[in-house]
Protein backbone atom coordinates (compact mmCIF):
# COMPACT_ATOMS: atom_id res chain seq x y z
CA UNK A 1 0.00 0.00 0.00
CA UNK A 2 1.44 3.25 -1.08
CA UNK A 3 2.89 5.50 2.26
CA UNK A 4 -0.05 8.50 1.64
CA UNK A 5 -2.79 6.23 1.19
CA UNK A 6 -1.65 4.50 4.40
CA UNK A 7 -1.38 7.70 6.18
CA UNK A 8 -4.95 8.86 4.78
CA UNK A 9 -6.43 5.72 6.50
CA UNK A 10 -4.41 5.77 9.55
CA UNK A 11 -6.07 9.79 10.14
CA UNK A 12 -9.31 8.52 9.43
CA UNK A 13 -9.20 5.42 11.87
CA UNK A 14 -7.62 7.38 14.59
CA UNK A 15 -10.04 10.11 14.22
CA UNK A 16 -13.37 7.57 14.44
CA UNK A 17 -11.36 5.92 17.21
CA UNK A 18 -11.28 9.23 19.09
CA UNK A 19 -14.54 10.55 18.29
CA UNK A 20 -16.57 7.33 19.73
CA UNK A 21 -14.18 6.73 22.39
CA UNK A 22 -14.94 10.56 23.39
CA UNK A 23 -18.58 10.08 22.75
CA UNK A 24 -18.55 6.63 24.96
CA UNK A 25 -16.67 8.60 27.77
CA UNK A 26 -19.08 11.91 28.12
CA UNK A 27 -22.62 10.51 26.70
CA UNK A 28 -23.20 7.39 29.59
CA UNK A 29 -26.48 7.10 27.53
CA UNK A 30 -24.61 6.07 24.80
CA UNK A 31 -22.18 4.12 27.45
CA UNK A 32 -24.96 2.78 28.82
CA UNK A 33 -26.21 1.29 25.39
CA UNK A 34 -23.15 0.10 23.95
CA UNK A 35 -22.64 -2.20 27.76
CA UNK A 36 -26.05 -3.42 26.92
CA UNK A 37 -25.58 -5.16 23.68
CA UNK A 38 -21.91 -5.87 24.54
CA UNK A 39 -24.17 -7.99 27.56
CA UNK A 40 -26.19 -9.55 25.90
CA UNK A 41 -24.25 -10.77 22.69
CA UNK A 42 -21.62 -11.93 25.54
CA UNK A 43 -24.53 -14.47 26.95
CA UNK A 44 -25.63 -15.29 23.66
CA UNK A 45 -29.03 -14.11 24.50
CA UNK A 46 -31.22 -14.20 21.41
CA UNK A 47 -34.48 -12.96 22.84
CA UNK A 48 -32.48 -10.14 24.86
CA UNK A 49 -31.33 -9.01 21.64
CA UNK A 50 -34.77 -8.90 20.02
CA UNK A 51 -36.49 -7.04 22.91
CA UNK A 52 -33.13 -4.88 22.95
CA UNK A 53 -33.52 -4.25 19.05
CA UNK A 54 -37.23 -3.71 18.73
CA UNK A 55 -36.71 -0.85 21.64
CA UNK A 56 -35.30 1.38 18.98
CA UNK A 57 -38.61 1.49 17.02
CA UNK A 58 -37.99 2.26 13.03
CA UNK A 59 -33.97 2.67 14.02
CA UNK A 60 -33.92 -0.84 14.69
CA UNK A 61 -32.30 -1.43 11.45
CA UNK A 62 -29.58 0.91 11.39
CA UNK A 63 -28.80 -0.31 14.90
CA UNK A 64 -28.42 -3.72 14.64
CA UNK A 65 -26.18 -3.26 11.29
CA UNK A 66 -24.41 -0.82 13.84
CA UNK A 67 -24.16 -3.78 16.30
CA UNK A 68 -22.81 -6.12 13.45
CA UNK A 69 -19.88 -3.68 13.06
CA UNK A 70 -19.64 -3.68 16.69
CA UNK A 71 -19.04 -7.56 17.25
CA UNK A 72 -16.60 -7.55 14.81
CA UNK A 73 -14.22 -4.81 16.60
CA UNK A 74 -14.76 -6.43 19.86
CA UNK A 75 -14.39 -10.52 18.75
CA UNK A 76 -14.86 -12.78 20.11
CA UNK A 77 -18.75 -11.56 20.74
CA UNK A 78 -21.51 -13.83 18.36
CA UNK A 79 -22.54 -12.49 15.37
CA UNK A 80 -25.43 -14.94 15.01
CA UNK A 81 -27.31 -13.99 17.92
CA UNK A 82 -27.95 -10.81 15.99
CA UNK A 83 -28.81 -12.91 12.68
CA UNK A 84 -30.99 -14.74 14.98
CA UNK A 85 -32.63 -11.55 16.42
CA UNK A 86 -33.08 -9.85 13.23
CA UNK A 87 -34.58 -12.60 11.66
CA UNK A 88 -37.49 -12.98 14.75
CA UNK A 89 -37.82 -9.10 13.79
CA UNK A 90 -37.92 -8.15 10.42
CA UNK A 91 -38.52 -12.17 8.79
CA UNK A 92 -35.92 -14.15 7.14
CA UNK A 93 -35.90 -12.11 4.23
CA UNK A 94 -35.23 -8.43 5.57
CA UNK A 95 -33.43 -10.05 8.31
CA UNK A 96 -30.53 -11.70 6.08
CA UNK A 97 -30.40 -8.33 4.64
CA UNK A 98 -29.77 -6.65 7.41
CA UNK A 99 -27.13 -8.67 8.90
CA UNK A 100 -25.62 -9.70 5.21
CA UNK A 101 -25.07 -5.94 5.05
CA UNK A 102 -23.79 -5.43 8.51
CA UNK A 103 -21.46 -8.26 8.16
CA UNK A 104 -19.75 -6.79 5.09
CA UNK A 105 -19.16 -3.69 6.61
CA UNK A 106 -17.86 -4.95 9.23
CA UNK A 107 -15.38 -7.48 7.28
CA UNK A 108 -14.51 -4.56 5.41
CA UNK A 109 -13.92 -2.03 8.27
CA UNK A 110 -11.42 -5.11 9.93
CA UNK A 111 -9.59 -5.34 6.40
CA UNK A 112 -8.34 -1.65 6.34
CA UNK A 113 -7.39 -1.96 10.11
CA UNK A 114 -5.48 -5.17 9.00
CA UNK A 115 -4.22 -3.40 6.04
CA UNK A 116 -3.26 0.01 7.80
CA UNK A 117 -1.60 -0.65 10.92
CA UNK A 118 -0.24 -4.09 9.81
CA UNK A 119 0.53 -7.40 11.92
CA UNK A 120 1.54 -5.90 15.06
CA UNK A 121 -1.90 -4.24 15.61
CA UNK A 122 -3.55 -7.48 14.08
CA UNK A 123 -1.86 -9.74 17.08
CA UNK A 124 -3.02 -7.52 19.49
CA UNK A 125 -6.35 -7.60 18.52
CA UNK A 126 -6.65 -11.19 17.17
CA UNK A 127 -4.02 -13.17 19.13
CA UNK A 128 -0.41 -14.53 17.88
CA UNK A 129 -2.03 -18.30 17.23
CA UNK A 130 -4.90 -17.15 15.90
CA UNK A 131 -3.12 -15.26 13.25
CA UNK A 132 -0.41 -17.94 13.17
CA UNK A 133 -3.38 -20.17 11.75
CA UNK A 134 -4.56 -18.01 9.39
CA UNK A 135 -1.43 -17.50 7.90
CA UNK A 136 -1.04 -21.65 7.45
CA UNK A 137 -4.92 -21.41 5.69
CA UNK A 138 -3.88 -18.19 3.30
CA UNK A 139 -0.76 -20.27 2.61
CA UNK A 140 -2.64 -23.03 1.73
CA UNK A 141 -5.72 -21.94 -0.40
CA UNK A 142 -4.23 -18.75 -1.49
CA UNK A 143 -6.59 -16.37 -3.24
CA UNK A 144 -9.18 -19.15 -2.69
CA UNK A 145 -8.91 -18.95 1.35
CA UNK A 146 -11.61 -16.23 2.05
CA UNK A 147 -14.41 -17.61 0.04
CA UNK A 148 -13.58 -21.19 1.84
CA UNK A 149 -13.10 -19.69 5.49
CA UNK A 150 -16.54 -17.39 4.67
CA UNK A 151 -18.44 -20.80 4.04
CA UNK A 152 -16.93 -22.71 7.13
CA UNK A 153 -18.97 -21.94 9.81
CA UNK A 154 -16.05 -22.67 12.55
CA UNK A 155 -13.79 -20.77 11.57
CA UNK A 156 -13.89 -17.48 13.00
CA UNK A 157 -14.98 -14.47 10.72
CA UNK A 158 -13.11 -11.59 11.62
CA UNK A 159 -10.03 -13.27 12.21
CA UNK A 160 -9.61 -13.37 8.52
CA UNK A 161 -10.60 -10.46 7.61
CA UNK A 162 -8.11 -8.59 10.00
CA UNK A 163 -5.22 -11.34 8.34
CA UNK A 164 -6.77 -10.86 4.78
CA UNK A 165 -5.79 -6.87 5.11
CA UNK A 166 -1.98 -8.15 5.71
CA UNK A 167 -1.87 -10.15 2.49
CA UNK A 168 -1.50 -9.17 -0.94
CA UNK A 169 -5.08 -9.41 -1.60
CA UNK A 170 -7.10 -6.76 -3.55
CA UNK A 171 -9.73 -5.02 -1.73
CA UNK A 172 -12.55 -5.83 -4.22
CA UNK A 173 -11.72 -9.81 -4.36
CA UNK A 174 -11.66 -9.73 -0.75
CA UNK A 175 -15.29 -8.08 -0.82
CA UNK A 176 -16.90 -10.25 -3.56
CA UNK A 177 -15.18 -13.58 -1.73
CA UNK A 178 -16.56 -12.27 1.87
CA UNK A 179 -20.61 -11.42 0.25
CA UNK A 180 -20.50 -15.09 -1.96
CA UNK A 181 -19.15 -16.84 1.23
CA UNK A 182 -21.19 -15.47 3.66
CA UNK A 183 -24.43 -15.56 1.70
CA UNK A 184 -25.40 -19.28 2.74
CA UNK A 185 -24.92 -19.04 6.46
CA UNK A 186 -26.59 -15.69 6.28
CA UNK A 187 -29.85 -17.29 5.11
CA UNK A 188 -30.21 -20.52 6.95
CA UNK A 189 -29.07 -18.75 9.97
CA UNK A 190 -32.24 -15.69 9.09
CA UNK A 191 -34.89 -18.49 8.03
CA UNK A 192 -34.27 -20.49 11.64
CA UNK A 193 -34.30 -17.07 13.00
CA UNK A 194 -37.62 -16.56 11.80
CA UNK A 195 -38.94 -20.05 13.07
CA UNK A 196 -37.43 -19.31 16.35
CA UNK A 197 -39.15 -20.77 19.25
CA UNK A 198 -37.85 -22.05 23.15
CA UNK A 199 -38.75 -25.22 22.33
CA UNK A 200 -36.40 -28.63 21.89
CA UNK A 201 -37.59 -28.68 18.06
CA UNK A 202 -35.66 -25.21 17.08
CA UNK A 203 -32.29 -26.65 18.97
CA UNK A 204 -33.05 -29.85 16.69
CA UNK A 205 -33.67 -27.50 13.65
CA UNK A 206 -30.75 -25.16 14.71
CA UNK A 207 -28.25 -28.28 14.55
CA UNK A 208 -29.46 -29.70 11.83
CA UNK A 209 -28.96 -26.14 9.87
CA UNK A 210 -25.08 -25.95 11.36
CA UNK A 211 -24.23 -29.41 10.17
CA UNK A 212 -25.80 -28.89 6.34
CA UNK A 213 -23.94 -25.88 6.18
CA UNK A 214 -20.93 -27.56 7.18
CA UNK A 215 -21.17 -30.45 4.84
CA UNK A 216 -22.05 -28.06 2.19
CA UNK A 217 -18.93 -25.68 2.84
CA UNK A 218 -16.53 -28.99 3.21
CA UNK A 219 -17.55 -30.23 -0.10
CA UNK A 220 -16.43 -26.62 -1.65
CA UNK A 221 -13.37 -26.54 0.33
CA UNK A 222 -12.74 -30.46 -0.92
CA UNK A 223 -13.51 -29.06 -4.66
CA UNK A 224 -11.30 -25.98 -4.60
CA UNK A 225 -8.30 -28.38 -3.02
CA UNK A 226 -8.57 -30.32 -5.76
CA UNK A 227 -8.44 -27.49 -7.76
CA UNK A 228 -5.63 -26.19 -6.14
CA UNK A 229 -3.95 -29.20 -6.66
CA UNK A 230 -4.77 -29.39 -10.26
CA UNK A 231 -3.18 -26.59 -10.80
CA UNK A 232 0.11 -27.00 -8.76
CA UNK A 233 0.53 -29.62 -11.37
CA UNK A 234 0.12 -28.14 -13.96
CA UNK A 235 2.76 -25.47 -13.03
């Protein structure tokens, strides 16, 4: 990355940085909000977050795209109890939008912090073995790793983001690899969302939906690694 566009995103960061970290400080309304989700995304509390989403009225939208953004600055916090949430809300449909949108700005907002202040920032945020591991999957699956790690629903999502900003990768691939990828988990996760209930049947329904979307996103991963291969040989 050329030195002035570095320098035009390192302003920029430090200046959002300061202005919300002022705003958290003075406003305890805003303090007081911010501890509330952080709360209830820590227990995993999917009602919580619906009660605390529909509180905002017609905001509720804006907010819980806000709140997307959020959990991916402070990881390790679930992103899927706000999928969950918006789902029971707005139904599957408006739902996956809303956190499909969220989710991408938030991937992208963690790629310029990777790409701008580099690794040393990144280990500090995402841990030396976490971003030891990503380095062995980008070494691996190369300009393929994204769109695999997007479709895996273990492996963490804003780990790679923060690792894809230290690679070579273009901002644009990373952004079409990161929508495509996250599309499928984004809509099961919405239309269980929508079905939500306390009962035994939605944990059965919930589990089922994890393991289909990790058979489906193994047998992609298997495909591109023969790919991969394929074209090692080639070379």
């Amino acid at each position: 990355m050329p030195d002035q566009k570095r320098r035009i995103i390192l302003l920029i960061a430090t200046a959002v940085v300061t202005v919300l970290t002022g705003i958290y400080i003075f406003i305890p309304d805003f303090a007081n909000q911010v501890n509330t989700a952080a709360g209830i995304l820590a227990q995993a509390d999917i009602k919580g977050m619906r009660i605390y989403l529909k509180g905002f009225g017609i905001w509720a939208p804006v907010v819980s795209m806000a709140l997307m953004v959020f959990q991916a600055l402070a990881a390790p916090l679930p992103a899927f109890v706000i999928t969950f949430a918006n789902a029971w809300i707005f139904g599957w449909l408006w739902g996956a939008i809303y956190s499909w949108t969220g989710a991408m700005i938030g991937a992208a907002i963690c790629f310029w912090i990777g790409r701008a202040f580099g690794r040393p920032a990144v280990e500090k945020i995402a841990g030396r073995t976490s971003l030891e591991k990503t380095d062995w999957f980008f070494g691996t699956y190369g300009r393929y790793s994204v769109i695999i790690a997007r479709l895996i629903p273990v492996v963490p999502f804003d780990i790679i983001s923060y690792a894809a900003g230290l690679t070579t990768m273009g901002f644009w691939e990373f952004i079409w690899a990161t929508g495509l990828g996250q599309l499928p988990a984004t809509i099961v996760y919405s239309w269980l969302g929508e079905n939500i209930s306390p009962s035994a049947k939605y944990a059965f329904w919930a589990i089922c939906g994890f393991l289909v979307l990790l058979s489906f996103s193994l047998a992609v991963k298997k495909r591109l690694e023969l790919r991969i291969g394929a074209k090692s040989q080639a070379e």
